[in-house]
Protein backbone atom coordinates (compact mmCIF):
# COMPACT_ATOMS: atom_id res chain seq x y z
CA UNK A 1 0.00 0.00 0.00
CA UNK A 2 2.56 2.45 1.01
CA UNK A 3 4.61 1.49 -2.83
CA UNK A 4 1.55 2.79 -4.48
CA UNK A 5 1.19 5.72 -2.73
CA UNK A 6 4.60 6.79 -3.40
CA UNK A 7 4.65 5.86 -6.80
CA UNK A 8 1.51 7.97 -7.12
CA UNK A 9 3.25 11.12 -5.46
CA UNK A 10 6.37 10.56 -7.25
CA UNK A 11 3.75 10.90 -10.55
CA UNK A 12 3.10 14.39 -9.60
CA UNK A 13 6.49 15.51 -9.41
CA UNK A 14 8.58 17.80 -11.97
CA UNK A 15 9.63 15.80 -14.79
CA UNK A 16 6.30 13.46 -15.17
CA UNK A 17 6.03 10.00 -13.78
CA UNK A 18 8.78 7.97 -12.86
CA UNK A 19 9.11 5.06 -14.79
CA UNK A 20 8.37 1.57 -13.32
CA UNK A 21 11.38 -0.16 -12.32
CA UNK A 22 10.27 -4.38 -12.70
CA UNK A 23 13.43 -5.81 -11.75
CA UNK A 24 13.97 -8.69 -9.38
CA UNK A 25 16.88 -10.10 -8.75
CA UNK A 26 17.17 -13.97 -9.14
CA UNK A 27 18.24 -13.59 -5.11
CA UNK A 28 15.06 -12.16 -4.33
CA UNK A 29 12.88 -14.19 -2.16
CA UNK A 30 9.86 -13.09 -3.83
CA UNK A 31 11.12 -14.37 -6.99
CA UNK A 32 12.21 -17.81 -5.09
CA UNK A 33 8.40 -18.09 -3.80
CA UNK A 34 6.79 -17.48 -7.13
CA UNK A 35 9.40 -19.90 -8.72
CA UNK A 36 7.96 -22.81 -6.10
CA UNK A 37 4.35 -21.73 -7.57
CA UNK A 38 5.54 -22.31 -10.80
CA UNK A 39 7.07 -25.05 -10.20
CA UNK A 40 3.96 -26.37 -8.83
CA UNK A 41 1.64 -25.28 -11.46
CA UNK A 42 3.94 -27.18 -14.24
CA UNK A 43 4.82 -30.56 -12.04
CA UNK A 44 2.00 -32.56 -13.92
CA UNK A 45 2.75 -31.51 -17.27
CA UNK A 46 -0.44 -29.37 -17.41
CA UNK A 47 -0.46 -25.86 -16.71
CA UNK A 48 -4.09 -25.04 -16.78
CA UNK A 49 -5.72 -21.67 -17.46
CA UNK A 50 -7.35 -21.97 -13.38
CA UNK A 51 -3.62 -22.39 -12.00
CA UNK A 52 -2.17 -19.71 -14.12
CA UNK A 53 -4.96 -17.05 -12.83
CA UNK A 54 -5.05 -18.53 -9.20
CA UNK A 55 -0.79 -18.04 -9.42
CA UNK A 56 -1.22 -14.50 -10.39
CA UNK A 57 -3.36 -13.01 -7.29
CA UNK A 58 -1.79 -15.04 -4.94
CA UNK A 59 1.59 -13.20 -6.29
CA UNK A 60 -0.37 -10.02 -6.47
CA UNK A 61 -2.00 -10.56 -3.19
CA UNK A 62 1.02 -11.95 -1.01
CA UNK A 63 3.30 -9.02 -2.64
CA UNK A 64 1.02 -6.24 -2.56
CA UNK A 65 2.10 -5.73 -6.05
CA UNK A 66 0.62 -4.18 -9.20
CA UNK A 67 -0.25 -5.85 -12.86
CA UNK A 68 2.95 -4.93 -14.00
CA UNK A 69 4.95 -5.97 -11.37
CA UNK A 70 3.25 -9.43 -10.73
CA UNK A 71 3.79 -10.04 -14.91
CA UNK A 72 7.27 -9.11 -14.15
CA UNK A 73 7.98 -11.30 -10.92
CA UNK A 74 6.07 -14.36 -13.00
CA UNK A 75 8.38 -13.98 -15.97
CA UNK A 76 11.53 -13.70 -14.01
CA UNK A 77 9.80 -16.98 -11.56
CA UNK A 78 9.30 -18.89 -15.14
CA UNK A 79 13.43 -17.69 -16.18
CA UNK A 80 14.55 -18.74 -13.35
CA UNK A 81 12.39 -22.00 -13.32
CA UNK A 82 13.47 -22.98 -16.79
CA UNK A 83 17.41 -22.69 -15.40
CA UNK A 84 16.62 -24.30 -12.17
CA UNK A 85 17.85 -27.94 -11.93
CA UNK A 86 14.77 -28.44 -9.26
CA UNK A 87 12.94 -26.62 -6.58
CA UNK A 88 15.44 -26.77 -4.33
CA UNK A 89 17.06 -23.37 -5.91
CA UNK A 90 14.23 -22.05 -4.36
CA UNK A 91 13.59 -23.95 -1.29
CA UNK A 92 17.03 -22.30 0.15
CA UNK A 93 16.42 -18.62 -0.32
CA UNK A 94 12.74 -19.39 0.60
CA UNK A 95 14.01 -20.71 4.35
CA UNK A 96 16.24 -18.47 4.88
CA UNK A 97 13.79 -15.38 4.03
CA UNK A 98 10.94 -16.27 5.73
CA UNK A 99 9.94 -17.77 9.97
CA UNK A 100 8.15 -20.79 9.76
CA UNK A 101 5.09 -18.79 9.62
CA UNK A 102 5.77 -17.19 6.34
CA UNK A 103 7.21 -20.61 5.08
CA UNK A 104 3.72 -22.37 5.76
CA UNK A 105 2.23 -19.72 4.40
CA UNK A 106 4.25 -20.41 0.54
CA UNK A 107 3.15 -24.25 0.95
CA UNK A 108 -0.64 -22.86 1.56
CA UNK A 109 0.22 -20.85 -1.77
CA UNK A 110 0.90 -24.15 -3.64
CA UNK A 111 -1.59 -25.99 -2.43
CA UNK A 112 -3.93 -23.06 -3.45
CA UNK A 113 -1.75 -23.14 -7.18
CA UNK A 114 -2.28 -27.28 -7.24
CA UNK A 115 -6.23 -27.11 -6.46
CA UNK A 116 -6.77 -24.28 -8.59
CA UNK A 117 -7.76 -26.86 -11.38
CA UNK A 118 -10.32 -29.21 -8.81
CA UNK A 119 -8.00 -31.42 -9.35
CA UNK A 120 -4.65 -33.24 -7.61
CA UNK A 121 -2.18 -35.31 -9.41
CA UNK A 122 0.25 -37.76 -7.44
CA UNK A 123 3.39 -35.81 -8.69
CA UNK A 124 1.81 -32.14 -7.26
CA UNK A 125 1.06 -33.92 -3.88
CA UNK A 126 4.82 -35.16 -3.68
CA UNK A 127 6.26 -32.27 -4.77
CA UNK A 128 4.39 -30.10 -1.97
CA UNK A 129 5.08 -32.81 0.55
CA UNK A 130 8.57 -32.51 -0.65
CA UNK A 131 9.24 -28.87 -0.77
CA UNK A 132 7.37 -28.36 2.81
CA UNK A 133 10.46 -30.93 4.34
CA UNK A 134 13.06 -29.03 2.86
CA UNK A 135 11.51 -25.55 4.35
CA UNK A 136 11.08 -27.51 7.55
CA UNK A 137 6.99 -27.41 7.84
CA UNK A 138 5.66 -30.52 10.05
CA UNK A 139 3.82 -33.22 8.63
CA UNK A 140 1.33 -32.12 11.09
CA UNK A 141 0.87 -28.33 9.69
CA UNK A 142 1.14 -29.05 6.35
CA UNK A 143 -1.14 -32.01 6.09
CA UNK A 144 -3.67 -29.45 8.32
CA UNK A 145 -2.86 -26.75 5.58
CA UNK A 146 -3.29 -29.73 2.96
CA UNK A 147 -7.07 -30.47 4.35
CA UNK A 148 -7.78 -26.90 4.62
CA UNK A 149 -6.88 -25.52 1.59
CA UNK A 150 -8.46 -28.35 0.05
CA UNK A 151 -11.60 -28.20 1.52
CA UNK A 152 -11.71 -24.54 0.56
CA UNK A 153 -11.30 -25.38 -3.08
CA UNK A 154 -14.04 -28.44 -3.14
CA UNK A 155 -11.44 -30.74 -3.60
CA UNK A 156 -12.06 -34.45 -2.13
CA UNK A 157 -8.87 -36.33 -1.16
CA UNK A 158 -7.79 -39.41 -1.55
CA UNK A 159 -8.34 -41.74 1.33
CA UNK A 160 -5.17 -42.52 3.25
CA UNK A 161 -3.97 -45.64 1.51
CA UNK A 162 -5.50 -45.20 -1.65
């Protein structure tokens, strides 16, 4: 909130608008979160119109950022996902940025991004399962954030054994 309001009073200043800056460093956490998201919305091969859309607020949302800048973070998230070797480029600047709090809070993201679509493959469960161990989320909170999130989306889960 307090980005757009300076943006907005650095519009009315001599010389015209300033122009948008949409850089993020492949460093930045924010760029290491939304690379997890993509990375979640591709794991199954499909990247469906509901995931893509469902990726973008929760960018926009999480970030407090603008159209621009969440079409900027996403491209440099899919760059950086296309030279990743696998999510754990992420997984490390994602733990060290955020408390366990905020780190829940990315695996609530992509279980949001994987149920976007109604719909959970095997390899989107065990890649969240996955990514939540490296960040160091309990089995307990994220299967709770699992259920929830789930739940939310009118998704029915598999039975356990099934």
């Amino acid at each position: 909130m307090l980005a757009r309001l300076q943006r907005l009073i650095r519009g009315f200043t001599p010389g015209g608008p300033a122009k948008p800056r949409y850089v993020f460093d492949e460093t930045d956490h924010r760029v290491a979160a939304a690379g997890l998201l993509v990375y979640a919305m591709n794991v199954d091969g499909v990247q469906s119109p509901a995931e893509k859309k469902r990726v973008e607020s929760l960018i926009q949302e999480r970030f407090l950022l603008d159209a621009g800048e969440t079409r900027a973070l996403l491209a440099a998230a899919d760059e950086r996902n296309r030279d990743a070797l696998d999510f754990n480029d992420f997984t490390g600047i994602v733990k060290r940025a955020y408390n366990l709090e905020g780190r829940e809070r990315i695996i609530e993201m992509m279980w949001e991004t994987v149920f976007a679509d109604k719909a959970l493959h095997e390899f989107e469960d065990n890649l969240v399962w996955r990514v939540a161990e490296e960040l160091g989320v309990p089995a307990q909170a994220r299967n709770a954030i699992r259920n929830k999130v789930a739940e939310h989306n009118g998704v029915t889960l598999p039975e356990a054994g099934e």
